[in-house]
ModelCIF file with pLDDT and N, C-alpha, C, O atoms, coordinates in Angstrom:
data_MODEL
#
_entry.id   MODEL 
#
_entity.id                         1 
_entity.type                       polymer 
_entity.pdbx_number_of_molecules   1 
#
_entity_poly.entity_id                      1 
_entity_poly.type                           'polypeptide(L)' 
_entity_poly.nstd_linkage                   no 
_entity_poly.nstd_monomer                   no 
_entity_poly.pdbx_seq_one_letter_code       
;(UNK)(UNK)(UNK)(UNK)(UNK)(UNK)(UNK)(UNK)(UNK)(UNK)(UNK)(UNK)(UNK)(UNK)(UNK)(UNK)
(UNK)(UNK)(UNK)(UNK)(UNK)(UNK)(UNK)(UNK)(UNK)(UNK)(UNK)(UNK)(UNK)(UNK)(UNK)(UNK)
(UNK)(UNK)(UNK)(UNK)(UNK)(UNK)(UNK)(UNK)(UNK)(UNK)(UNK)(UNK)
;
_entity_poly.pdbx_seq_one_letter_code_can   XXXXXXXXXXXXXXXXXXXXXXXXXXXXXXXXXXXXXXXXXXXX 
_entity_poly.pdbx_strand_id                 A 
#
loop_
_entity_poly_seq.entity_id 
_entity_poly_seq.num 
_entity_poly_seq.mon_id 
_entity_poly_seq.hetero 
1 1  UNK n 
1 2  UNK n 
1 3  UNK n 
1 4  UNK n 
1 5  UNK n 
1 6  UNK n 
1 7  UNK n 
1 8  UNK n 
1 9  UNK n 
1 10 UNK n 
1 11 UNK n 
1 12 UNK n 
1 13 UNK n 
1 14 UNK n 
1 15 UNK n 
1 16 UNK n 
1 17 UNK n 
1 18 UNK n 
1 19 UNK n 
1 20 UNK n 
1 21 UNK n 
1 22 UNK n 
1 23 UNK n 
1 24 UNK n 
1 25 UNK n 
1 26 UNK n 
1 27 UNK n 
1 28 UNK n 
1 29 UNK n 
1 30 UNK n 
1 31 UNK n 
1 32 UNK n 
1 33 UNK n 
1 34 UNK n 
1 35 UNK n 
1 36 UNK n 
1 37 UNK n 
1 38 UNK n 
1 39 UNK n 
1 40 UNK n 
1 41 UNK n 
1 42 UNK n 
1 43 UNK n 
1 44 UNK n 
#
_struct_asym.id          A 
_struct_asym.entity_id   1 
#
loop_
_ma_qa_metric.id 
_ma_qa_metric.mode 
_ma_qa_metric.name 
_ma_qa_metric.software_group_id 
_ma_qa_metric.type 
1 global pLDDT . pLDDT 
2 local  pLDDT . pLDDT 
#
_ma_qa_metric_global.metric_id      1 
_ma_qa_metric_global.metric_value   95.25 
_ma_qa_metric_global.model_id       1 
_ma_qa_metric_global.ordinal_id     1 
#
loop_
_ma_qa_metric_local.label_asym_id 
_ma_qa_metric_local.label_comp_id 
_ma_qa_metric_local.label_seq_id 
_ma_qa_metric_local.metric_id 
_ma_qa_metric_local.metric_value 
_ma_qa_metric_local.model_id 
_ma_qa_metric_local.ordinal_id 
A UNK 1  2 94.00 1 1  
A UNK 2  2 92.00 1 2  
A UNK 3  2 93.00 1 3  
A UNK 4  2 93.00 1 4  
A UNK 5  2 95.00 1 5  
A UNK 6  2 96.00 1 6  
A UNK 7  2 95.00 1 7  
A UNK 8  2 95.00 1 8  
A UNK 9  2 96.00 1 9  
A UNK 10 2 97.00 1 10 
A UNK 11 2 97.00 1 11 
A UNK 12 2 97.00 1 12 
A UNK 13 2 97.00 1 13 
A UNK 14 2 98.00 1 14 
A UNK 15 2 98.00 1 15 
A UNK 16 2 97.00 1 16 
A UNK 17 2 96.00 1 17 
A UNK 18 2 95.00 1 18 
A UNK 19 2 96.00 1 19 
A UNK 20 2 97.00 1 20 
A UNK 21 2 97.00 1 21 
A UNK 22 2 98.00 1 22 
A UNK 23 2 98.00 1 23 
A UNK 24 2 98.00 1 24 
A UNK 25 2 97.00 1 25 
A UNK 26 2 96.00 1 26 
A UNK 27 2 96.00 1 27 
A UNK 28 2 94.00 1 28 
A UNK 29 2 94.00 1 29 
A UNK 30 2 95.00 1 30 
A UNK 31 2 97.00 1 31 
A UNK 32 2 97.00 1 32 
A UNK 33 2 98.00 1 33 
A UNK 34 2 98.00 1 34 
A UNK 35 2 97.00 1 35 
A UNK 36 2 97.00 1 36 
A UNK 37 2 95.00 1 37 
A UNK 38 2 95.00 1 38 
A UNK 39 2 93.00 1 39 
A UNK 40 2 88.00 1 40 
A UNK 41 2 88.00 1 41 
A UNK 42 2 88.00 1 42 
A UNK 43 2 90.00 1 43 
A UNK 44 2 93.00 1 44 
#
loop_
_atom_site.group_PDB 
_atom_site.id 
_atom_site.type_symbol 
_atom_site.label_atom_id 
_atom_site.label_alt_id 
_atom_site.label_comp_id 
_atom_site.label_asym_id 
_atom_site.label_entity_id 
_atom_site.label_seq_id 
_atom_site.pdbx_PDB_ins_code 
_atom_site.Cartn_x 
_atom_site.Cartn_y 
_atom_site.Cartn_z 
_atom_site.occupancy 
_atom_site.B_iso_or_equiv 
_atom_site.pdbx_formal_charge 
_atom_site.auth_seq_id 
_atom_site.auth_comp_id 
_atom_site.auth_asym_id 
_atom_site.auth_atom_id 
_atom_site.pdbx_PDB_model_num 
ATOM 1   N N  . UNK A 1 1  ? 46.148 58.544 -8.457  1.00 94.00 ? 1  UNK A N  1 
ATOM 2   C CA . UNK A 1 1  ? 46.962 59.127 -9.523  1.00 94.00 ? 1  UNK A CA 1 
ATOM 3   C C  . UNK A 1 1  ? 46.512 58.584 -10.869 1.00 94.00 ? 1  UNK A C  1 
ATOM 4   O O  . UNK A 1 1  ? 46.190 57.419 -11.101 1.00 94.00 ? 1  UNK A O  1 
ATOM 5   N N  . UNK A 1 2  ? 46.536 59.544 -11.672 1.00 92.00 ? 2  UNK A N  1 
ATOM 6   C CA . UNK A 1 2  ? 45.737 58.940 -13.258 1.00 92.00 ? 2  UNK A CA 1 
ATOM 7   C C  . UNK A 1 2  ? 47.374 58.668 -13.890 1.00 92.00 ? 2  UNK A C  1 
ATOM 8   O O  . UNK A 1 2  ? 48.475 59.140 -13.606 1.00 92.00 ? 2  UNK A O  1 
ATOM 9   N N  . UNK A 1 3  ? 46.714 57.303 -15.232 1.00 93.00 ? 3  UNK A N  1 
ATOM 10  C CA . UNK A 1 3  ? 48.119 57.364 -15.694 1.00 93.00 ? 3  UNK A CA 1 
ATOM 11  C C  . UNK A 1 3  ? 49.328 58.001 -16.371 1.00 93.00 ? 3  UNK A C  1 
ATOM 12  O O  . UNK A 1 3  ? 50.362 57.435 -16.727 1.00 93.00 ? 3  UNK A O  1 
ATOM 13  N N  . UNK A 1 4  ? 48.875 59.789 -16.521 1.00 93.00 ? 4  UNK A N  1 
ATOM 14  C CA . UNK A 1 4  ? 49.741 60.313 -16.981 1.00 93.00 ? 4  UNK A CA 1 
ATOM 15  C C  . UNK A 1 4  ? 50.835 60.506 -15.961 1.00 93.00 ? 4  UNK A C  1 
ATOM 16  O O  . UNK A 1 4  ? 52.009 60.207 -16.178 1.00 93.00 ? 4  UNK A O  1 
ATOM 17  N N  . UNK A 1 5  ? 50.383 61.024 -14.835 1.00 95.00 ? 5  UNK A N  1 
ATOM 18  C CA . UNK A 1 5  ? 50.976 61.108 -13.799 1.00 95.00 ? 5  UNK A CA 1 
ATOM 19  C C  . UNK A 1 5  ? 51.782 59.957 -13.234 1.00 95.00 ? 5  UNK A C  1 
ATOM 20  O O  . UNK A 1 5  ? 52.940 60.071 -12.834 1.00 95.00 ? 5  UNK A O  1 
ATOM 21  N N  . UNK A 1 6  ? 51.050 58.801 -13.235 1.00 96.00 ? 6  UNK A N  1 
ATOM 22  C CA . UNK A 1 6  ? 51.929 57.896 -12.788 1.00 96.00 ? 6  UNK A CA 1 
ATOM 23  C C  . UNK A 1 6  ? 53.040 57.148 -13.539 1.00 96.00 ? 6  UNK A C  1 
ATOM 24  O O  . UNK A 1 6  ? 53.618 56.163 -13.080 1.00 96.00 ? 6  UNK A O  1 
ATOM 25  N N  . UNK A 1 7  ? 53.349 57.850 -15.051 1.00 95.00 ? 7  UNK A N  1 
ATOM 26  C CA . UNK A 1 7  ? 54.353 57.740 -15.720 1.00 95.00 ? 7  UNK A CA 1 
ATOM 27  C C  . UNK A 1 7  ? 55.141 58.813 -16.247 1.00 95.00 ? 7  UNK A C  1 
ATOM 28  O O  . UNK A 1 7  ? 55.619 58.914 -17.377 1.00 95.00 ? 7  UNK A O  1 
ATOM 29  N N  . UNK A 1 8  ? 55.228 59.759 -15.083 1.00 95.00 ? 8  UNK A N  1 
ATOM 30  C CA . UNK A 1 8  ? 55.688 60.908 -15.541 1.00 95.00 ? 8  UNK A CA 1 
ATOM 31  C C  . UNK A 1 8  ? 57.158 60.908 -14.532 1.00 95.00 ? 8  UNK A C  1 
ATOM 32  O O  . UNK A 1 8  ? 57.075 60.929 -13.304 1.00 95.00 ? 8  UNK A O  1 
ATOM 33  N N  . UNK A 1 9  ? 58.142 60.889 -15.078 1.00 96.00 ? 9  UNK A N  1 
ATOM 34  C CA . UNK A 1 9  ? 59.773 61.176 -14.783 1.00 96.00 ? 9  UNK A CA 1 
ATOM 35  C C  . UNK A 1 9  ? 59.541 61.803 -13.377 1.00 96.00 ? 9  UNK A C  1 
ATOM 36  O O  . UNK A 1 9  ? 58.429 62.295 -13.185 1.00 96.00 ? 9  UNK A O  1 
ATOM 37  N N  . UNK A 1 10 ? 60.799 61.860 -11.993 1.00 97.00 ? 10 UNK A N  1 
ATOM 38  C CA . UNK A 1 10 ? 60.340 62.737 -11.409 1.00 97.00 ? 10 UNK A CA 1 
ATOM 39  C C  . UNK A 1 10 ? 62.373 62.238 -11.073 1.00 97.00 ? 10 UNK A C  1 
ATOM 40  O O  . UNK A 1 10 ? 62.817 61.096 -10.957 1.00 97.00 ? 10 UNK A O  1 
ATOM 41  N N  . UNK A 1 11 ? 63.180 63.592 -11.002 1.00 97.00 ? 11 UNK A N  1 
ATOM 42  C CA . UNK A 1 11 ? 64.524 64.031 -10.902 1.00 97.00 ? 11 UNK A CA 1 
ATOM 43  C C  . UNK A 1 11 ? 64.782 64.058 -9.658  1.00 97.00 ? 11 UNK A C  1 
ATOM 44  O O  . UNK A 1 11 ? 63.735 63.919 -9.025  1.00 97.00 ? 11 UNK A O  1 
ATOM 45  N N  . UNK A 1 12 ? 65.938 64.204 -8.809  1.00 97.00 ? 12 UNK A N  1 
ATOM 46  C CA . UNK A 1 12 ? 66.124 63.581 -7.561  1.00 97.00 ? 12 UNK A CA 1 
ATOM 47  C C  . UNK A 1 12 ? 67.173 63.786 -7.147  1.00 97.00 ? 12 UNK A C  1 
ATOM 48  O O  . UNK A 1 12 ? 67.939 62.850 -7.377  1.00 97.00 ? 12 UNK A O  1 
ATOM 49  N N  . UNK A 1 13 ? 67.677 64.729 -6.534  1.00 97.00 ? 13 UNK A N  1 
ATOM 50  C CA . UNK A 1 13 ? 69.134 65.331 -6.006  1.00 97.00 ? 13 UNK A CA 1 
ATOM 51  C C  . UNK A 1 13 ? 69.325 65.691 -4.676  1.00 97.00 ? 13 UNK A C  1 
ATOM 52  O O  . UNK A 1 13 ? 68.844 66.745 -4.261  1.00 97.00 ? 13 UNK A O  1 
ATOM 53  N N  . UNK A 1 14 ? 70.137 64.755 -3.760  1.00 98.00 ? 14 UNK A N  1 
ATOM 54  C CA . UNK A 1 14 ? 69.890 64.260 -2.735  1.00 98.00 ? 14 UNK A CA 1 
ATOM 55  C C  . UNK A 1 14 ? 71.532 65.339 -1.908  1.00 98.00 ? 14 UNK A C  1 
ATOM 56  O O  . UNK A 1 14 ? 72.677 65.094 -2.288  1.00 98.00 ? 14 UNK A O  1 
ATOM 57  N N  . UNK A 1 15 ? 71.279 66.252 -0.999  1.00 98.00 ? 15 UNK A N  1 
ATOM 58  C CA . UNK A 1 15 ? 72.535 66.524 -0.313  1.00 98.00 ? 15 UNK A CA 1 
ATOM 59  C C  . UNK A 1 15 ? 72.874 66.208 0.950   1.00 98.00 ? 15 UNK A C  1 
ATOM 60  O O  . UNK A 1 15 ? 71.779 66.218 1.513   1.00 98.00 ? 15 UNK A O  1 
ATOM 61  N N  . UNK A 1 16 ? 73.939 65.848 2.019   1.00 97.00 ? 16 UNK A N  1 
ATOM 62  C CA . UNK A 1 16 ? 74.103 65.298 2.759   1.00 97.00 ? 16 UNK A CA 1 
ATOM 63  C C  . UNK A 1 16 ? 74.405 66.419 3.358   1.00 97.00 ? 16 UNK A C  1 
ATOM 64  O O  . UNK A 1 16 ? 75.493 66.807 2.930   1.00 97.00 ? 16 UNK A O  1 
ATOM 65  N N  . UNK A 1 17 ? 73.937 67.182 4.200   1.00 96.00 ? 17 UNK A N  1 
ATOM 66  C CA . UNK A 1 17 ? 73.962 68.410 4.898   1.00 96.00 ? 17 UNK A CA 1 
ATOM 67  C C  . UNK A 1 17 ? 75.153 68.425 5.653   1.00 96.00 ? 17 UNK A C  1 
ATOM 68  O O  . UNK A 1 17 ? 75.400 69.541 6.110   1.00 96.00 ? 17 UNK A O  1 
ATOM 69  N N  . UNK A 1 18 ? 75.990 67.526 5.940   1.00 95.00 ? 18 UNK A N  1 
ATOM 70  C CA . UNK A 1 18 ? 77.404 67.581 7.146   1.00 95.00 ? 18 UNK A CA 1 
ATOM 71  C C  . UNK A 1 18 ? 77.997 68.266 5.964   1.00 95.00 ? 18 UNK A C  1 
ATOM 72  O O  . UNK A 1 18 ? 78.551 69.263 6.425   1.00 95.00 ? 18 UNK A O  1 
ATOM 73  N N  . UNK A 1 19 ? 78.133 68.241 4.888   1.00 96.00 ? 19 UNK A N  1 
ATOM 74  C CA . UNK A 1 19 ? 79.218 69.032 4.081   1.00 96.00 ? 19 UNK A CA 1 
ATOM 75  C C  . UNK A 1 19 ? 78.944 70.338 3.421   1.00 96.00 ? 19 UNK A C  1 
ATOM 76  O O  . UNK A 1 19 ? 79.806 70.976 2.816   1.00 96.00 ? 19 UNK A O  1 
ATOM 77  N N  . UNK A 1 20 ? 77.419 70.790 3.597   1.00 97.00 ? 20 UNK A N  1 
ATOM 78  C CA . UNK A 1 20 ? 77.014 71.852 3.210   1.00 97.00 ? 20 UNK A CA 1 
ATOM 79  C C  . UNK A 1 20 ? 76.767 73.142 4.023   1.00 97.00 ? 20 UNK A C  1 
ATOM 80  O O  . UNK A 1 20 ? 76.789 73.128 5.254   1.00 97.00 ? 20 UNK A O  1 
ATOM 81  N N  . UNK A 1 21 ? 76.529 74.260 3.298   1.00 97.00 ? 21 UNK A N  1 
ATOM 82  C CA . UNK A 1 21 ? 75.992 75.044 4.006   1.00 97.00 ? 21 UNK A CA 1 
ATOM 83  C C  . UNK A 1 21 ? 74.668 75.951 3.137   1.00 97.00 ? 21 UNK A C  1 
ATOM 84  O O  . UNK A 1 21 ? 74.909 76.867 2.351   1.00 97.00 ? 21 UNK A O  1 
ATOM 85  N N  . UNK A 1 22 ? 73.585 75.572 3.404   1.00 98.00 ? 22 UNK A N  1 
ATOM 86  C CA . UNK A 1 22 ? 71.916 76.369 2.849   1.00 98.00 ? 22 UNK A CA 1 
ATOM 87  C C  . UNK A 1 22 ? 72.324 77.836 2.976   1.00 98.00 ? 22 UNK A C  1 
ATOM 88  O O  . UNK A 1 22 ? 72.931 78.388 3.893   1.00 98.00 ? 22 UNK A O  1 
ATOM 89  N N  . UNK A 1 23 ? 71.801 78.377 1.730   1.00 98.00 ? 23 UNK A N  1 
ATOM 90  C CA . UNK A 1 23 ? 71.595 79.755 1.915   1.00 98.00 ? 23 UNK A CA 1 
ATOM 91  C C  . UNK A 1 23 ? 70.463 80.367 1.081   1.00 98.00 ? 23 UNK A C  1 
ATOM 92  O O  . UNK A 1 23 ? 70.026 79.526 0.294   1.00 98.00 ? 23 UNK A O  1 
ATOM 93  N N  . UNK A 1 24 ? 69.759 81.712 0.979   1.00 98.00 ? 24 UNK A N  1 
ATOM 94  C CA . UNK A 1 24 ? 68.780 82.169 0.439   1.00 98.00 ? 24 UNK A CA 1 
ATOM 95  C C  . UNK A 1 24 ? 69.026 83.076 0.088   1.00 98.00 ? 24 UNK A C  1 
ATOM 96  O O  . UNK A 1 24 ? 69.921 83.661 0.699   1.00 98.00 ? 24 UNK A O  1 
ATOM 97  N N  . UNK A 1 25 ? 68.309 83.861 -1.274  1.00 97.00 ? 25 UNK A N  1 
ATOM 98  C CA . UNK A 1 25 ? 68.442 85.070 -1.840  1.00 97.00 ? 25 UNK A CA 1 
ATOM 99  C C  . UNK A 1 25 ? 67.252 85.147 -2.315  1.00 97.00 ? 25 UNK A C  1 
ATOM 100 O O  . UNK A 1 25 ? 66.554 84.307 -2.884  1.00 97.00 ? 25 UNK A O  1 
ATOM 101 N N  . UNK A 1 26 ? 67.038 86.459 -1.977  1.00 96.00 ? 26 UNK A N  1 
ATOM 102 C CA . UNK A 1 26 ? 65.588 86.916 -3.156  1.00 96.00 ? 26 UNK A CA 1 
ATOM 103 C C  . UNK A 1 26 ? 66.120 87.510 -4.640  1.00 96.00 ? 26 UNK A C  1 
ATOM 104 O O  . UNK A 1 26 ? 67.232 87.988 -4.867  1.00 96.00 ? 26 UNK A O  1 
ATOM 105 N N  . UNK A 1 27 ? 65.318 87.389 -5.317  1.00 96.00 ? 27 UNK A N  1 
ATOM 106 C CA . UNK A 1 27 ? 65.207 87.892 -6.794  1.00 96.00 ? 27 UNK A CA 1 
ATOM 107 C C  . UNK A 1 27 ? 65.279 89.617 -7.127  1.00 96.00 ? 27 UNK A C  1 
ATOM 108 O O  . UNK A 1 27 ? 64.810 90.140 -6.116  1.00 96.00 ? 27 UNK A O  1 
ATOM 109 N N  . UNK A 1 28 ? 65.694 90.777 -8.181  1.00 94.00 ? 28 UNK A N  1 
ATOM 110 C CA . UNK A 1 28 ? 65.475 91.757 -8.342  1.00 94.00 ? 28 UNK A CA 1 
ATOM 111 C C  . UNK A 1 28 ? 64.414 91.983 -8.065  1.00 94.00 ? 28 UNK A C  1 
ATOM 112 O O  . UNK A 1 28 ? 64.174 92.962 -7.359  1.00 94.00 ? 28 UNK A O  1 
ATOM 113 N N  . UNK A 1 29 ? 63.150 90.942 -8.641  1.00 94.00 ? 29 UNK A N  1 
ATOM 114 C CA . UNK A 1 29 ? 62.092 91.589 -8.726  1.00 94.00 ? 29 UNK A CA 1 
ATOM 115 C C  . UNK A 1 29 ? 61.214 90.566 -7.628  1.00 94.00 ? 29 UNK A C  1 
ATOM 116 O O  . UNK A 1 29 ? 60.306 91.157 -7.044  1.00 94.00 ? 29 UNK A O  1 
ATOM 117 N N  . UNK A 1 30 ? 61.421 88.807 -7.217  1.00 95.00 ? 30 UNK A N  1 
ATOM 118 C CA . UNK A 1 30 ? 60.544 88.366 -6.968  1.00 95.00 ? 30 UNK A CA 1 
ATOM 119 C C  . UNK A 1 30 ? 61.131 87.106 -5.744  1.00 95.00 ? 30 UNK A C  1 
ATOM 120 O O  . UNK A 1 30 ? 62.089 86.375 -5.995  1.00 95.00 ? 30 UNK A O  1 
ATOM 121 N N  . UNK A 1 31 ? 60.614 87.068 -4.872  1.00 97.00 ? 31 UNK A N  1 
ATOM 122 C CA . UNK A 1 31 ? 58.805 87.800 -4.412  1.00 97.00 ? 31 UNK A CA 1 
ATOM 123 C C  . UNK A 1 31 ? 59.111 88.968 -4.170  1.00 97.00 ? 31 UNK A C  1 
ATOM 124 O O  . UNK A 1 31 ? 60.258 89.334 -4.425  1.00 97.00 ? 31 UNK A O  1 
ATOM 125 N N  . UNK A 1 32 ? 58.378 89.669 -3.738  1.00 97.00 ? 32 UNK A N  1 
ATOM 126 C CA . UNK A 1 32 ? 57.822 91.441 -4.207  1.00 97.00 ? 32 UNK A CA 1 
ATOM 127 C C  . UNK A 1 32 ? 57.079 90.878 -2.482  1.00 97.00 ? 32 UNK A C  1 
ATOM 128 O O  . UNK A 1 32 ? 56.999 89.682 -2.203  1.00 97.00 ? 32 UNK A O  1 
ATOM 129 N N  . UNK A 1 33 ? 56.586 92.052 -1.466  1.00 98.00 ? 33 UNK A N  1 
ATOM 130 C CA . UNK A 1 33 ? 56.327 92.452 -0.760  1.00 98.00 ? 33 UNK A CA 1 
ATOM 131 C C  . UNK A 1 33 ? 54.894 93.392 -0.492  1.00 98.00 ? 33 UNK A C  1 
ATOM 132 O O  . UNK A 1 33 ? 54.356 93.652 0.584   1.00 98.00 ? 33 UNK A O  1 
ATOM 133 N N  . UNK A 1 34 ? 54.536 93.750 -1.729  1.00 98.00 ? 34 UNK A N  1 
ATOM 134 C CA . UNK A 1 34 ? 52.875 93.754 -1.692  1.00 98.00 ? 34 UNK A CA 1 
ATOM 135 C C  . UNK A 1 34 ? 52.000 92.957 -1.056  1.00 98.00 ? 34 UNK A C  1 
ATOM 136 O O  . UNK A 1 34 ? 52.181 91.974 -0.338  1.00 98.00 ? 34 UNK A O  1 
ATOM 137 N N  . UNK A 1 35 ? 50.752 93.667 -1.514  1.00 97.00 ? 35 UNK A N  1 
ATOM 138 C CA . UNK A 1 35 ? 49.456 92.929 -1.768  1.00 97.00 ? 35 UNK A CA 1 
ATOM 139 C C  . UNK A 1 35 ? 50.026 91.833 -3.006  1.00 97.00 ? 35 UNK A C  1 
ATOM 140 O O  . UNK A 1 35 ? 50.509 91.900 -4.137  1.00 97.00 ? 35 UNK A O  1 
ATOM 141 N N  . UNK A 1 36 ? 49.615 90.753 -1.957  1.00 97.00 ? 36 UNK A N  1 
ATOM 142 C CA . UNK A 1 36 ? 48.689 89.437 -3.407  1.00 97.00 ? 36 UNK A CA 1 
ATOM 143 C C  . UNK A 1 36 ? 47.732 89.718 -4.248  1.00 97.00 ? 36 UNK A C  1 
ATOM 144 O O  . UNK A 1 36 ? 46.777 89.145 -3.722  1.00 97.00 ? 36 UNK A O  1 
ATOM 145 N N  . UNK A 1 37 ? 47.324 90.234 -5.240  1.00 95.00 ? 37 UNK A N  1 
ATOM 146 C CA . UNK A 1 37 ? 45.651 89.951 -5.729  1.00 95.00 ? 37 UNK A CA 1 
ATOM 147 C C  . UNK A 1 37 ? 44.553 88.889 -5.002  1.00 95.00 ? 37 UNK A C  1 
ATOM 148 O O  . UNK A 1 37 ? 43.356 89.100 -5.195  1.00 95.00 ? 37 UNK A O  1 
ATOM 149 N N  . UNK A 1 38 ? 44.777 88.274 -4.553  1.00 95.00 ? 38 UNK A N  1 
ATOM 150 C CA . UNK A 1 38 ? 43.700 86.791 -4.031  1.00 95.00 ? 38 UNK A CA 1 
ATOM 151 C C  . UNK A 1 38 ? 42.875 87.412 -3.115  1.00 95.00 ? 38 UNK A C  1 
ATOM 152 O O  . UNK A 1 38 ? 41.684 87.696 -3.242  1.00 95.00 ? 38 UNK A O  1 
ATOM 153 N N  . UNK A 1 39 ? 43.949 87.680 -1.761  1.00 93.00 ? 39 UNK A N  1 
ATOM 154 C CA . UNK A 1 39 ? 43.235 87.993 -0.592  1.00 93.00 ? 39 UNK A CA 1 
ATOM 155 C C  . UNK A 1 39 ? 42.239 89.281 -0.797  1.00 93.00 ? 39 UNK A C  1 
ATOM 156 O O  . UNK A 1 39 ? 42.754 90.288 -1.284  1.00 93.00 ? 39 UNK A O  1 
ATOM 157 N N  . UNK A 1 40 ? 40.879 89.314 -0.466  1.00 88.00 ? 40 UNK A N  1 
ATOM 158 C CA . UNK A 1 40 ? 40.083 90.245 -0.343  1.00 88.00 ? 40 UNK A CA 1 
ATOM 159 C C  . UNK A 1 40 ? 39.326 90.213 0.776   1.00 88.00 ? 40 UNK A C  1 
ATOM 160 O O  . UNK A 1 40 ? 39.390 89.312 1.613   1.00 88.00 ? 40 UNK A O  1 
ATOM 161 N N  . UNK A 1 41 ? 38.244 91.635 0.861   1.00 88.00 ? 41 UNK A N  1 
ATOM 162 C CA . UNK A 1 41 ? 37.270 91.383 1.670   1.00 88.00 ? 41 UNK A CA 1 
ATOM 163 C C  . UNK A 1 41 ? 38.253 91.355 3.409   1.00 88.00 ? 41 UNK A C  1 
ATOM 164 O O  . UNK A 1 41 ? 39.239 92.078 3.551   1.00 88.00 ? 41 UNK A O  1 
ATOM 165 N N  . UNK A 1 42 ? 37.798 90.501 4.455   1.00 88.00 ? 42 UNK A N  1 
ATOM 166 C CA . UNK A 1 42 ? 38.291 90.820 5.712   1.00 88.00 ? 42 UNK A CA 1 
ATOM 167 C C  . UNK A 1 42 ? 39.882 90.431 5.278   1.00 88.00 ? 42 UNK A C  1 
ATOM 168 O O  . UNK A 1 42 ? 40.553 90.687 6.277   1.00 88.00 ? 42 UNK A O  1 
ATOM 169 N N  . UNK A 1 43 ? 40.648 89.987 4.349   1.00 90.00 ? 43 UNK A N  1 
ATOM 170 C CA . UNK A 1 43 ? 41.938 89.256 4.479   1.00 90.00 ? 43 UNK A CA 1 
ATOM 171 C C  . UNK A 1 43 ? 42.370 90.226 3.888   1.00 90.00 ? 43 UNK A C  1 
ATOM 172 O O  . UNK A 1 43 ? 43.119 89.830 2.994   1.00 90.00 ? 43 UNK A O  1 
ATOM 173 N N  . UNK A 1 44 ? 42.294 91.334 3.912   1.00 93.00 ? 44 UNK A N  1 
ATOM 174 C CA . UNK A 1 44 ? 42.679 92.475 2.683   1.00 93.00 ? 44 UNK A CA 1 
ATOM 175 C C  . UNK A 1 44 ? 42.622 94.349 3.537   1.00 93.00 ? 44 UNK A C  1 
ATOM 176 O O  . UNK A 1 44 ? 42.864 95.345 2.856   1.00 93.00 ? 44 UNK A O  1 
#
């Protein structure tokens, strides 16, 4: 690690899962369900 990095802040929010419950949502727009641009050629 160079020293910018190794003096760079890093935030930290810790949940104790017995009291929670995870959930997920996608965005209006994102991720999107297309083509990637990247993959080409046989990955495409």
């Amino acid at each position: 690690l160079d020293g910018v990095e190794n003096r760079a802040d890093v935030h930290l929010f810790a949940f104790d899962m017995s009291r929670f419950d995870l959930r997920y949502e996608i965005g209006t727009s994102h991720p999107e369900v297309d083509w990637s641009p990247r993959p080409s050629g046989r990955g495409r």
